[in-house]
N, C-alpha and C. Protein backbone atom coordinates (compact mmCIF):
# COMPACT_ATOMS: atom_id res chain seq x y z
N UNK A 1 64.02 -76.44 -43.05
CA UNK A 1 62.76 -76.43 -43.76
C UNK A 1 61.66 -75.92 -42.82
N UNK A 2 60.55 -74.84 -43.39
CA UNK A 2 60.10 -74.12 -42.60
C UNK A 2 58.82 -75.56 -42.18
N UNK A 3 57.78 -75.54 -41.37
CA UNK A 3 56.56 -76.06 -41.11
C UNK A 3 55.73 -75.34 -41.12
N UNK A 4 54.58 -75.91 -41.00
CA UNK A 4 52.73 -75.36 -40.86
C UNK A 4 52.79 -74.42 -39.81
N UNK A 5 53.79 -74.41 -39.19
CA UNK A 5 53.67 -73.90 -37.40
C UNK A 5 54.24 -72.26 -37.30
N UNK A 6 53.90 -71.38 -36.85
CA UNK A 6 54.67 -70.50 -36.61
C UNK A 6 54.70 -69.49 -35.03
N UNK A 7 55.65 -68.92 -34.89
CA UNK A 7 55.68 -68.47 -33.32
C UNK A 7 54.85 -66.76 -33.45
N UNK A 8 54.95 -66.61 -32.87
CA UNK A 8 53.95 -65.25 -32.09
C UNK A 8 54.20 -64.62 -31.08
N UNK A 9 55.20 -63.69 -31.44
CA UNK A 9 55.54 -62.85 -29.82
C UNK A 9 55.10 -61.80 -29.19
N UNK A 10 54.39 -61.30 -28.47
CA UNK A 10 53.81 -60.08 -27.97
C UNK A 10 54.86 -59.51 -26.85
N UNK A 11 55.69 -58.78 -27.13
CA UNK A 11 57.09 -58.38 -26.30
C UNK A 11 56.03 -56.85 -25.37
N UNK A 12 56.67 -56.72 -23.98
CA UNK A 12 56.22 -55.69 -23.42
C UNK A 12 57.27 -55.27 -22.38
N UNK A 13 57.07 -54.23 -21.97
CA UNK A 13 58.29 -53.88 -21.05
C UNK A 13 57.46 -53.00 -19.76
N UNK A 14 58.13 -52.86 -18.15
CA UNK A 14 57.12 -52.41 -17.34
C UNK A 14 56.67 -50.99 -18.09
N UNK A 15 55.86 -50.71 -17.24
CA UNK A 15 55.18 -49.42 -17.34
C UNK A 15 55.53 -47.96 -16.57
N UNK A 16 55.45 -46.90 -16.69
CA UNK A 16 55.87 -45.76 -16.52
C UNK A 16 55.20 -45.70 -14.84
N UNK A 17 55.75 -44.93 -14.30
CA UNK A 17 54.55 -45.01 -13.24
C UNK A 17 52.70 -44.27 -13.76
N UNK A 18 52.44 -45.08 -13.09
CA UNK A 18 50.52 -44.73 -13.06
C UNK A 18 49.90 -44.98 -15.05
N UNK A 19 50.95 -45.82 -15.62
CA UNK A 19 50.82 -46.04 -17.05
C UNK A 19 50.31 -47.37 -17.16
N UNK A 20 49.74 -47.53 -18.30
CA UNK A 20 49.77 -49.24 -18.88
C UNK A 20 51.05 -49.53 -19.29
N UNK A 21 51.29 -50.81 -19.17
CA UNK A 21 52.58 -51.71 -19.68
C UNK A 21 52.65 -50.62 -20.92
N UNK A 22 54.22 -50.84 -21.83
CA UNK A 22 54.00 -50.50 -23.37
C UNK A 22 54.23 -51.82 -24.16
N UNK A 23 53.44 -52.20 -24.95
CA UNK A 23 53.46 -53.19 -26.31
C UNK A 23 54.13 -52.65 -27.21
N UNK A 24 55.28 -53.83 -27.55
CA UNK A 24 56.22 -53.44 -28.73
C UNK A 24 55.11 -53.71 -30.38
N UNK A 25 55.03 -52.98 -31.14
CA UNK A 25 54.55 -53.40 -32.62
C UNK A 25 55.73 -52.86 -33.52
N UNK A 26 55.82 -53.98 -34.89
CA UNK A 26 57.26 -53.44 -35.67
C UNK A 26 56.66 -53.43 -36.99
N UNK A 27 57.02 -52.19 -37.94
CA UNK A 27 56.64 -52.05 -39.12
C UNK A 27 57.38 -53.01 -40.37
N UNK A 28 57.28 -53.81 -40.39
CA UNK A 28 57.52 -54.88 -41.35
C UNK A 28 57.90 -54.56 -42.84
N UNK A 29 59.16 -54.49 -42.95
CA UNK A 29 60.13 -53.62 -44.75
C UNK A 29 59.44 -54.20 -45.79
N UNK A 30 59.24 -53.03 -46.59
CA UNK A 30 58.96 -53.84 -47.91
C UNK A 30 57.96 -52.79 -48.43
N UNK A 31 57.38 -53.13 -49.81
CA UNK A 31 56.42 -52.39 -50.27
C UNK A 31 55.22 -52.48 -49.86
N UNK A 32 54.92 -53.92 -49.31
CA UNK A 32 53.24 -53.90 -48.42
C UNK A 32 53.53 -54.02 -46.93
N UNK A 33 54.44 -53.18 -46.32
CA UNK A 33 54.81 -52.86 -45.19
C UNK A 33 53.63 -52.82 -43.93
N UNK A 34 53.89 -53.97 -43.13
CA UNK A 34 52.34 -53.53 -42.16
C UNK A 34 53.11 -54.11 -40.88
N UNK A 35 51.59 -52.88 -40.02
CA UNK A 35 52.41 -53.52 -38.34
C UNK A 35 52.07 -54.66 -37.90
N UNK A 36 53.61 -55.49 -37.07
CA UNK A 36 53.22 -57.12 -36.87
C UNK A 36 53.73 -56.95 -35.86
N UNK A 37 53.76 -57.94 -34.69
CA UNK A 37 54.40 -58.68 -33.77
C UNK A 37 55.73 -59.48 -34.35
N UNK A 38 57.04 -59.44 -33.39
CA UNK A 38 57.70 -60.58 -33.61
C UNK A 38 57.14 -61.94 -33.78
N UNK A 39 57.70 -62.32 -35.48
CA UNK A 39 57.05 -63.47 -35.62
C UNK A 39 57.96 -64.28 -36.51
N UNK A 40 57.56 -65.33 -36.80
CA UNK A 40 58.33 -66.68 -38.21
C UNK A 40 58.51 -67.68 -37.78
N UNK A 41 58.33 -68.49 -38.70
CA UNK A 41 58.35 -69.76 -38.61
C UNK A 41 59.03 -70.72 -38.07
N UNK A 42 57.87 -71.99 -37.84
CA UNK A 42 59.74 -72.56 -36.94
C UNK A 42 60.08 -74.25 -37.93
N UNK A 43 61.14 -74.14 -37.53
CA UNK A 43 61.89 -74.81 -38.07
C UNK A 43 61.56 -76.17 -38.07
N UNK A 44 61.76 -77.32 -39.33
CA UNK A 44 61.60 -78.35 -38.84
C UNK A 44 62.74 -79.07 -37.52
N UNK A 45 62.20 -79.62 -36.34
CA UNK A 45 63.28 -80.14 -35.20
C UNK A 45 63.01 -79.39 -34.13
N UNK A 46 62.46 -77.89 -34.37
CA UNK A 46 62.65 -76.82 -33.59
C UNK A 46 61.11 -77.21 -32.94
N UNK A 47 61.27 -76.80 -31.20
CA UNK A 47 59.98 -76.40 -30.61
C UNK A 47 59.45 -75.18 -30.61
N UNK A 48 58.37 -74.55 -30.74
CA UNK A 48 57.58 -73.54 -30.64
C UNK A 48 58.18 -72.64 -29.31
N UNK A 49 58.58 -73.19 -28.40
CA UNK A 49 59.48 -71.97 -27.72
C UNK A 49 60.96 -71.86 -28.24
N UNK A 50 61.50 -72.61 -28.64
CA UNK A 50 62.46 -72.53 -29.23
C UNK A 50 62.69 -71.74 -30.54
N UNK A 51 61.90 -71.82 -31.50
CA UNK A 51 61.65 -70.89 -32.36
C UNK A 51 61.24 -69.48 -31.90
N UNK A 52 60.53 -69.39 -31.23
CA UNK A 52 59.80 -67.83 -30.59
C UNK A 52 61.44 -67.20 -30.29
N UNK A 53 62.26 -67.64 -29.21
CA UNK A 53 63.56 -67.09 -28.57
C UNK A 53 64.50 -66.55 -29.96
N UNK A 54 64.59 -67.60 -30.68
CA UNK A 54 65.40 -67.12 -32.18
C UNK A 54 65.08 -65.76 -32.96
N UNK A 55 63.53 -66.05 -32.99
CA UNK A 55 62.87 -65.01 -33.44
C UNK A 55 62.87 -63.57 -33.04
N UNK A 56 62.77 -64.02 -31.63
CA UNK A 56 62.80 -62.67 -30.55
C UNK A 56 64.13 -62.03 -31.25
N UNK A 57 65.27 -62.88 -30.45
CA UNK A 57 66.40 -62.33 -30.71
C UNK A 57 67.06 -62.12 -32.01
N UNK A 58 66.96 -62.25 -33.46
CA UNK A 58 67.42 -61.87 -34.27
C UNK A 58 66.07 -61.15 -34.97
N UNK A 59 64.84 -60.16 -34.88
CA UNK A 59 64.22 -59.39 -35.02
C UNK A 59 64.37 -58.88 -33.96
N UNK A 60 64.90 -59.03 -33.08
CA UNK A 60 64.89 -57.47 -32.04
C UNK A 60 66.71 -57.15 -30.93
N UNK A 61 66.89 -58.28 -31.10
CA UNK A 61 68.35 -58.50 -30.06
C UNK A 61 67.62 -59.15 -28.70
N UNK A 62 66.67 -58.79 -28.08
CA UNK A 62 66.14 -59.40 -26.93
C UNK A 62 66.60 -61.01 -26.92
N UNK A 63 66.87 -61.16 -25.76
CA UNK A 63 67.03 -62.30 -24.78
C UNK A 63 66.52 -62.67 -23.37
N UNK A 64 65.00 -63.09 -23.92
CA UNK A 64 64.89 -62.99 -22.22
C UNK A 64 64.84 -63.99 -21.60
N UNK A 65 64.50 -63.93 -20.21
CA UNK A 65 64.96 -65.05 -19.19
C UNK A 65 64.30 -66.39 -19.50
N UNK A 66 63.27 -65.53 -19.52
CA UNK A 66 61.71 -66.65 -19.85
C UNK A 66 60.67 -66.26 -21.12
N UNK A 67 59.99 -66.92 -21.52
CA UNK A 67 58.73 -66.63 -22.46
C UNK A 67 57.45 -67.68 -21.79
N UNK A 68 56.28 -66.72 -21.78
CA UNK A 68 54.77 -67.04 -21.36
C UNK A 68 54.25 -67.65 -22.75
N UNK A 69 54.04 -68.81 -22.54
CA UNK A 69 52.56 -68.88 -23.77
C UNK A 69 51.84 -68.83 -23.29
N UNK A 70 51.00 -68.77 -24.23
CA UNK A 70 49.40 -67.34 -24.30
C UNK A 70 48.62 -68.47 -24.61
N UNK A 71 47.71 -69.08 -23.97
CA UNK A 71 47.03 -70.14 -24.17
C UNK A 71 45.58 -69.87 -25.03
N UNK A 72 45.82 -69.67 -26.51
CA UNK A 72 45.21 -69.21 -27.47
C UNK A 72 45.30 -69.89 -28.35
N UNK A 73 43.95 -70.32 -29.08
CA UNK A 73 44.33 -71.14 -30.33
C UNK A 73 44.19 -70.50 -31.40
N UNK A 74 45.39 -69.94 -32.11
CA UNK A 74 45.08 -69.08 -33.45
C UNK A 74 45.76 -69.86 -34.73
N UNK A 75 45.63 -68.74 -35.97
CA UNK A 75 46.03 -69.56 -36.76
C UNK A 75 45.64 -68.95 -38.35
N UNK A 76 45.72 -69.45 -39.59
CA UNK A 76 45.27 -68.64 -40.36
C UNK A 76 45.64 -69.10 -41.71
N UNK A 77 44.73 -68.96 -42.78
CA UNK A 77 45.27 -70.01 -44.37
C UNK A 77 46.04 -68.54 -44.76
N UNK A 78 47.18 -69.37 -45.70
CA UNK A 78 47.61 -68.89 -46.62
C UNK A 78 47.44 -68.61 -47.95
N UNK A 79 47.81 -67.71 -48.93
CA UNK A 79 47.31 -67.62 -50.03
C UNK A 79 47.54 -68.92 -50.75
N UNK A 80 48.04 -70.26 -50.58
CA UNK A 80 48.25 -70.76 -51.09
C UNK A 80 47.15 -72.44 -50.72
N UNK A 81 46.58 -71.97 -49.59
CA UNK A 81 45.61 -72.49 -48.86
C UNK A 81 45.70 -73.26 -47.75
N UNK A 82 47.24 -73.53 -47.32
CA UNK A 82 48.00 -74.31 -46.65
C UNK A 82 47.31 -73.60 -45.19
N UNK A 83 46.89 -74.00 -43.93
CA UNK A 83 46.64 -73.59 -42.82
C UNK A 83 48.05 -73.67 -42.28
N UNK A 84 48.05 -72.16 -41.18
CA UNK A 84 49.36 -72.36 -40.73
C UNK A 84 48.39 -71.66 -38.99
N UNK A 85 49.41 -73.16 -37.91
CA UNK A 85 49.17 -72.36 -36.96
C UNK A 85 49.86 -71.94 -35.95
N UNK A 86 49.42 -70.46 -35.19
CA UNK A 86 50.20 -69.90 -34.46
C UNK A 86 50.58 -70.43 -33.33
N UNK A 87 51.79 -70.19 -32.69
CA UNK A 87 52.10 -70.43 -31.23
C UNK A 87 51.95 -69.64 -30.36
N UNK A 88 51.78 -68.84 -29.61
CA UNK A 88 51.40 -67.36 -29.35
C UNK A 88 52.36 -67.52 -27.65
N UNK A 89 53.41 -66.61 -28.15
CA UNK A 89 54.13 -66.56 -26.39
C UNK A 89 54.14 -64.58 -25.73
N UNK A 90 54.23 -64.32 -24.59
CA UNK A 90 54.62 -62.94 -23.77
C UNK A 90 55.95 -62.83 -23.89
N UNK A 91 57.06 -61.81 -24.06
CA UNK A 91 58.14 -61.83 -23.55
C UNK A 91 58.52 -60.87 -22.65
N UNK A 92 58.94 -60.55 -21.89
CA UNK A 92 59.02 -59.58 -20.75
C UNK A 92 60.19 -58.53 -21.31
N UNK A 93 60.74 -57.69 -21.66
CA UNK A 93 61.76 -56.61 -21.89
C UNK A 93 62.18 -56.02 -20.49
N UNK A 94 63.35 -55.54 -20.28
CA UNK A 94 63.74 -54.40 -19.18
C UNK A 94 63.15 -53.10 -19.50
N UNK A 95 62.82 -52.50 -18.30
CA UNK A 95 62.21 -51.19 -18.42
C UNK A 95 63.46 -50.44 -19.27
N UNK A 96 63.11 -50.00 -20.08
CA UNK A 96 64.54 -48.63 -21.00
C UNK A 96 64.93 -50.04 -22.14
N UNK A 97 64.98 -50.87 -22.13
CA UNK A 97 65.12 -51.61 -23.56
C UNK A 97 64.82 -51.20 -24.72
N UNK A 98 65.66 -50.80 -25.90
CA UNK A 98 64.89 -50.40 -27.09
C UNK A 98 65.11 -51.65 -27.97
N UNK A 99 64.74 -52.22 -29.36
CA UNK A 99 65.10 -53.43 -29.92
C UNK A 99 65.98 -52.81 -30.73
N UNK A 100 66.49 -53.84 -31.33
CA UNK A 100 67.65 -53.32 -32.46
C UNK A 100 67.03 -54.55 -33.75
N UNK A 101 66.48 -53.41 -35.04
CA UNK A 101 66.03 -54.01 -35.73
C UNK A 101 66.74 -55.16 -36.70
N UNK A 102 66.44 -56.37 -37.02
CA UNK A 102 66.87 -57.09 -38.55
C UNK A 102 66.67 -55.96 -39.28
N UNK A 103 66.98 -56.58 -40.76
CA UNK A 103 66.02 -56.15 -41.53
C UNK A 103 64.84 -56.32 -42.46
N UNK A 104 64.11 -57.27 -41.39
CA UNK A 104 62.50 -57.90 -41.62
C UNK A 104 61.66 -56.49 -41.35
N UNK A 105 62.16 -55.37 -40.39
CA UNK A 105 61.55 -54.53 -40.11
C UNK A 105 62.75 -53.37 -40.16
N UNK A 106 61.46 -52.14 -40.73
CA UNK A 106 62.32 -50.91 -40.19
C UNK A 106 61.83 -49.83 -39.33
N UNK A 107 61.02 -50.22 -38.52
CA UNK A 107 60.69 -49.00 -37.72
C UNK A 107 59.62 -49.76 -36.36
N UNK A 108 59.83 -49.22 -35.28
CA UNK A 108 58.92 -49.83 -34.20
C UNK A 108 58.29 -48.70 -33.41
N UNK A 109 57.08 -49.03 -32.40
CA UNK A 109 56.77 -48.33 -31.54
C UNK A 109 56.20 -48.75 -30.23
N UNK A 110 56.95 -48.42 -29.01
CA UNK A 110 56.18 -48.72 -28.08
C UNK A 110 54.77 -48.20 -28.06
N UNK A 111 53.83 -49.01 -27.81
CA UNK A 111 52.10 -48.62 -27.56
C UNK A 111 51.45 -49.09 -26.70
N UNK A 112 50.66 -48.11 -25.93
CA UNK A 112 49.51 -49.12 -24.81
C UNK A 112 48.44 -49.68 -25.77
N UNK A 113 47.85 -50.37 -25.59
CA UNK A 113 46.92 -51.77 -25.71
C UNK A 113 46.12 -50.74 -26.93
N UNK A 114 45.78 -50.06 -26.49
CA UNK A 114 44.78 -49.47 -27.56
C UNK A 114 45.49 -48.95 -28.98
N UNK A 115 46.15 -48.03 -28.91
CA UNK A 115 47.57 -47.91 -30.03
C UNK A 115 48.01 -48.89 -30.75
N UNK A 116 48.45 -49.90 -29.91
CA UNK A 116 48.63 -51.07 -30.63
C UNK A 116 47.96 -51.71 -31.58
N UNK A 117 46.68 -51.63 -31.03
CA UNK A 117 45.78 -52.73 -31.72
C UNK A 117 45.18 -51.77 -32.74
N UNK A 118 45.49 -50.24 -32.94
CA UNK A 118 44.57 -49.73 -34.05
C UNK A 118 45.87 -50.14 -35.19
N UNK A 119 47.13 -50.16 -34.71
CA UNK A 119 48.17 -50.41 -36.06
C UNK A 119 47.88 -51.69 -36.02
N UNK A 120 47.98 -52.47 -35.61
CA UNK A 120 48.47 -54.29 -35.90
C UNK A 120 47.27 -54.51 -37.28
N UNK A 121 47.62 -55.07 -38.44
CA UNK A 121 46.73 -55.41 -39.37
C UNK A 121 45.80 -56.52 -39.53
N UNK A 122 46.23 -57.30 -38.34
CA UNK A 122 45.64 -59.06 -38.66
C UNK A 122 45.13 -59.10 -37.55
N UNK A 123 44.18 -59.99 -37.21
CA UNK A 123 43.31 -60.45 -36.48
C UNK A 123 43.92 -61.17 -34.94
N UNK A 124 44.90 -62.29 -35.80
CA UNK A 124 45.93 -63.27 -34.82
C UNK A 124 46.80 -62.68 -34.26
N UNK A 125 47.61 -61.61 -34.67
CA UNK A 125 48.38 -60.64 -33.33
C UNK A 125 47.36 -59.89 -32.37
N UNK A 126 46.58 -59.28 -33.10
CA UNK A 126 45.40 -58.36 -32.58
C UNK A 126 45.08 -59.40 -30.95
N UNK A 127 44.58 -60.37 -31.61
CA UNK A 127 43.78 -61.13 -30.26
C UNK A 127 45.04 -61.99 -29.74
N UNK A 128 46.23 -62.00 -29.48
CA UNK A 128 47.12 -62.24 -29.00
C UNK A 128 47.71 -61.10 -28.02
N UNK A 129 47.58 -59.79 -28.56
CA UNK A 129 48.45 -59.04 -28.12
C UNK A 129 47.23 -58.23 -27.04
N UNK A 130 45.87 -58.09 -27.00
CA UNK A 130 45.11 -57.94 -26.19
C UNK A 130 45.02 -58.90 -25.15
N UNK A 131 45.37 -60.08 -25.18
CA UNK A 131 45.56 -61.16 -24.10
C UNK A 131 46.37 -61.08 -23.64
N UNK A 132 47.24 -60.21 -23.78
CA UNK A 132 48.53 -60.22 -22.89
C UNK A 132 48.55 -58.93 -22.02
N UNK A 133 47.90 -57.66 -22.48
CA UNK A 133 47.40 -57.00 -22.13
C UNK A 133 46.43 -57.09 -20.71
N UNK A 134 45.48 -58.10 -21.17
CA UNK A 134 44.74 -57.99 -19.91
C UNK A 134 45.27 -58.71 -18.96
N UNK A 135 46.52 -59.79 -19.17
CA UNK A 135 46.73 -60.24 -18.27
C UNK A 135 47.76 -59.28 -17.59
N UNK A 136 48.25 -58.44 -17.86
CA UNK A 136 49.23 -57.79 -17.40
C UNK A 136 48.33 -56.63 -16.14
N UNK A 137 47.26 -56.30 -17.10
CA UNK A 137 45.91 -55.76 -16.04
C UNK A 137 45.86 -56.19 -14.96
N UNK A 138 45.97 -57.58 -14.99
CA UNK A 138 45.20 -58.66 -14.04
C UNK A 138 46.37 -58.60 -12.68
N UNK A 139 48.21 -58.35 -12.88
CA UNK A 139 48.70 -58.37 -12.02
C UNK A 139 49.20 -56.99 -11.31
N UNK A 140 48.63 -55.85 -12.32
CA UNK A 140 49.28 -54.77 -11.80
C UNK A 140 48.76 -54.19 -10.69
C-alpha cells in the first residue's frame, strides 16, 4: 500500500573533461508525457532510502553504492487534495552508464543543469535537481 511519502532521485554521472556533471531527466509514457526525475512512492514498511534504491533500479537498472539526501523540504497536493511529501536523494552513476528504461518512461537525456531544468515540468524536481547541481559545483 502506497503512503503520503514519495522518493526523489536526481541521478548524475561524472563530467566530460572541462564539462558540468550530466543530469539524468526521463520522459515519462503516456499521453500527458512530461520530463521527471526518478521517482514513486514508497511503500507502506519501506524507508525513504529504501524506496529511492527500488525506484532507481527498476526505472533505470542503476545500483548504486550509496544515495545522498538532499536536505530539502519539498512536497506537493494532489488532485485529490491529499499532500504528498517528497524525499529528495543524489545518486552517483559510472561515467559511460546509460539507464535501461521500465516502462514508466520512454525516452531520457543526459543534461547540464540548465537543459535540465528548462525540460523538468514541476517545481519539486526543478529545486531538487538544481541542489544537486550546485553541490556538485561546490566539489569540482
Amino acid at each position: 500500500m502506497r503512503t503520503d511519502h514519495e522518493a526523489l532521485l536526481v541521478v548524475h554521472r561524472p563530467a566530460r573533461a572541462g564539462t558540468a556533471p550530466e543530469l539524468l531527466v526521463l520522459l515519462r509514457t503516456g499521453e500527458d508525457g512530461y520530463w521527471h526525475l526518478v521517482a514513486g512512492g514508497i511503500e507502506e514498511g519501506e524507508s525513504p532510502g529504501e524506496a529511492a534504491r527500488r525506484e532507481l533500479e527498476e526505472e533505470t537498472g542503476l545500483v548504486p553504492p550509496a544515495l545522498d539526501a538532499i536536505p530539502l523540504e519539498l512536497g506537493y497536493r494532489r488532485p485529490d487534495g491529499a499532500w504528498i511529501t517528497l524525499h529528495a536523494f543524489a545518486a552517483a552513476a559510472p561515467a559511460g552508464w546509460e539507464p535501461v528504461l521500465n516502462d514508466e518512461h520512454h525516452e531520457y537525456r543526459w543534461c547540464d543543469e540548465a537543459a535540465a531544468l528548462a525540460l523538468l515540468e514541476y517545481p519539486e524536481p526543478r529545486a531538487a535537481l538544481a541542489h544537486v547541481a550546485r553541490a556538485l559545483e561546490e566539489v569540482a
